[in-house]
Protein backbone atom coordinates (compact mmCIF):
# COMPACT_ATOMS: atom_id res chain seq x y z
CA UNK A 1 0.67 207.31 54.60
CA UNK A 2 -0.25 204.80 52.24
CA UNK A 3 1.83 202.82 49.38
CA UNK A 4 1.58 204.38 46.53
CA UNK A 5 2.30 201.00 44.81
CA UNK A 6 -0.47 199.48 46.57
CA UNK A 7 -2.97 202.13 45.41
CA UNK A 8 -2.25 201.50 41.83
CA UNK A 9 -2.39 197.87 42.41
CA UNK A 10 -6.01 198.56 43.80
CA UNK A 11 -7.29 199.79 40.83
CA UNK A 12 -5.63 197.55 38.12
CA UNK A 13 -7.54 194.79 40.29
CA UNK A 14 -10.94 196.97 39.80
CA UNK A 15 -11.15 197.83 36.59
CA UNK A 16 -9.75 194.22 35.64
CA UNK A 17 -13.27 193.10 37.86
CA UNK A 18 -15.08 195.66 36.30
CA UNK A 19 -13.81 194.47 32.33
CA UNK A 20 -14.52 190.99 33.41
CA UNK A 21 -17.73 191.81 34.67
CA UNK A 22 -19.02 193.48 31.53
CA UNK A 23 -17.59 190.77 29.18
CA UNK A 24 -19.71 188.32 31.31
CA UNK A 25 -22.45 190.70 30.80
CA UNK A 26 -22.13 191.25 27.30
CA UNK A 27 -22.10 187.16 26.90
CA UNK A 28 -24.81 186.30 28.26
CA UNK A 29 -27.07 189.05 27.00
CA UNK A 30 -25.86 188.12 23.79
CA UNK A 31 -26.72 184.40 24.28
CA UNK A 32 -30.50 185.34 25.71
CA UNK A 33 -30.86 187.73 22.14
CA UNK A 34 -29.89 184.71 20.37
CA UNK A 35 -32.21 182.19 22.43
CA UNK A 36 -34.82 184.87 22.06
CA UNK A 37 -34.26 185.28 17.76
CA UNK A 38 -33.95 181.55 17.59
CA UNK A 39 -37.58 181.14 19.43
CA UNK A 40 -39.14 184.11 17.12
CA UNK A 41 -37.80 182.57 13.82
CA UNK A 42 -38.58 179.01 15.09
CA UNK A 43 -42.10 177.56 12.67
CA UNK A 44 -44.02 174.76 14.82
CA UNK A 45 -44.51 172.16 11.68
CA UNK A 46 -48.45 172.72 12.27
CA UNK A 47 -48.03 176.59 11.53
CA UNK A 48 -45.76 175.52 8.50
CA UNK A 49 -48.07 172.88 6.98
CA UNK A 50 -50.78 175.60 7.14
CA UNK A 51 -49.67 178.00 5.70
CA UNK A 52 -47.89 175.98 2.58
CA UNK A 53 -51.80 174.81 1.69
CA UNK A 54 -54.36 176.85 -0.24
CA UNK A 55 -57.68 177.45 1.67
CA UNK A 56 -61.19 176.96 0.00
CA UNK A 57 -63.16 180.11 0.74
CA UNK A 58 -66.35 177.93 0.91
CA UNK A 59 -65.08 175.16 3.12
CA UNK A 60 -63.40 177.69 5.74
CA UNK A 61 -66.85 179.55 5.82
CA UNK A 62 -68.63 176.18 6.75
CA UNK A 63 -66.32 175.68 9.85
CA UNK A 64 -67.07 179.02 10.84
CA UNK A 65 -70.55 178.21 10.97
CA UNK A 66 -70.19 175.10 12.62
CA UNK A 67 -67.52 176.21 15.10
CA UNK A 68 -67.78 179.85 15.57
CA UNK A 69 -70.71 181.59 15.04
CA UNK A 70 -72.24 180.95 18.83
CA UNK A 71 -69.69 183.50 20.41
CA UNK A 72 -68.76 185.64 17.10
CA UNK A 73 -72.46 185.60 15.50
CA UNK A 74 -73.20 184.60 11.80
CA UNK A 75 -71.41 187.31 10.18
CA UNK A 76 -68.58 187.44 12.43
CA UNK A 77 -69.95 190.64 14.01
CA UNK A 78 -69.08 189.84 17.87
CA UNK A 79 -71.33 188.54 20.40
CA UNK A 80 -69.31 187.03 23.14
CA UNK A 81 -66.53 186.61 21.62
CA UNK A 82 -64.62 189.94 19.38
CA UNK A 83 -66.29 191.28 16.12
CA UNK A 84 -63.47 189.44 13.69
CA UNK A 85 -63.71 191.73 11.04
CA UNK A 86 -60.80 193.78 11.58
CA UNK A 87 -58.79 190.27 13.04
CA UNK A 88 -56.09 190.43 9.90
CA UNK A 89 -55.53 193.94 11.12
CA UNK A 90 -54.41 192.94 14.01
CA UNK A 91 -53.18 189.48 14.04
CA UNK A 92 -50.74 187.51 11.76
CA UNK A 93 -51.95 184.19 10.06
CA UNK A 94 -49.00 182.51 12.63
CA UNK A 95 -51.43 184.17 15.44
CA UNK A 96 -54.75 183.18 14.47
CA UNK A 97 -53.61 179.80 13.90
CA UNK A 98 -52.51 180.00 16.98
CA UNK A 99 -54.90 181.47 18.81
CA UNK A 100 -57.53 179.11 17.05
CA UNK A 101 -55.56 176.19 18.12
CA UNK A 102 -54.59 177.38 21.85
CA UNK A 103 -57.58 179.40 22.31
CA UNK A 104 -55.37 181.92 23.70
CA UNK A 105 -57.79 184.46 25.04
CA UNK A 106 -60.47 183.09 27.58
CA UNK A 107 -63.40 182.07 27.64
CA UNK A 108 -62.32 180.77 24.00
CA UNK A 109 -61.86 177.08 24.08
CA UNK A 110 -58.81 175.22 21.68
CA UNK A 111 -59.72 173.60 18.29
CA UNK A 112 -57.35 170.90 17.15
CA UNK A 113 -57.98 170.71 13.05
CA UNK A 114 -56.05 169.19 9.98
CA UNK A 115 -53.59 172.24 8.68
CA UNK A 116 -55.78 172.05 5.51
CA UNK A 117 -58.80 172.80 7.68
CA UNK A 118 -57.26 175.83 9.17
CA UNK A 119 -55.79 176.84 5.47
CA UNK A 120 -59.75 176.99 4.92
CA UNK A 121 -60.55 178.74 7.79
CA UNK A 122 -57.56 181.35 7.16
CA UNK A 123 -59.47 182.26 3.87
CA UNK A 124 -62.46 182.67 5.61
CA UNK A 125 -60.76 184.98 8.31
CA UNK A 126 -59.12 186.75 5.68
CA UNK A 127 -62.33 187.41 3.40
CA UNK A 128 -63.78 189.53 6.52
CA UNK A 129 -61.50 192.42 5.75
């Protein structure tokens, strides 16, 4: 027969291992949400500098020409790279800039440019719609 006492003593112990197991749980998820929030909300100073300039329409359409137009054609229609007319659609200004500056999505290569560059560049984009 077993201890009656010993029982109950059991299963304080477990559900004091289970309560101490879920706090722990409950901590560090809640430290990876905050890690997470803190890397969504972080601005990289390039992305900030950007986007505090105003673009020239005229300028941003010259870089295009000069950087762009052998894989998205002349009008921005596509060739081997993506038609960008529908780009602000689908990406935020934080994206493009990045994905102009990383060249996130092979075969496009990276272009480093001065944030007011890019502010002209953004216009351009955004003038496609």
């Amino acid at each position: 027969m077993t201890n009656p006492s010993s029982n109950g003593e059991s299963e304080k112990e477990n559900r004091i291992r289970l309560f101490k197991a879920i706090w722990i749980f409950v901590v560090i998820a809640s430290l990876v949400f905050i890690l997470l929030l803190l890397q969504v909300f972080q601005v990289d100073p390039y992305v900030k500098a950007t986007l505090d300039l105003q673009g020239s329409m005229v300028k941003g359409e010259k870089l295009f020409r000069i950087n762009c137009v052998g894989c998205h054609g002349i009008s921005a229609q596509g060739l081997l790279g993506p038609d960008l007319h529908d780009v602000n659609d689908h990406l935020s200004k934080k994206e493009k800039i990045n994905q102009v500056r990383q060249g996130k999505t092979p075969p496009m290569p990276s272009f480093q440019m001065e944030p007011q560059q890019m502010a002209d560049l953004l216009i351009y984009l955004k003038s496609l719609d």
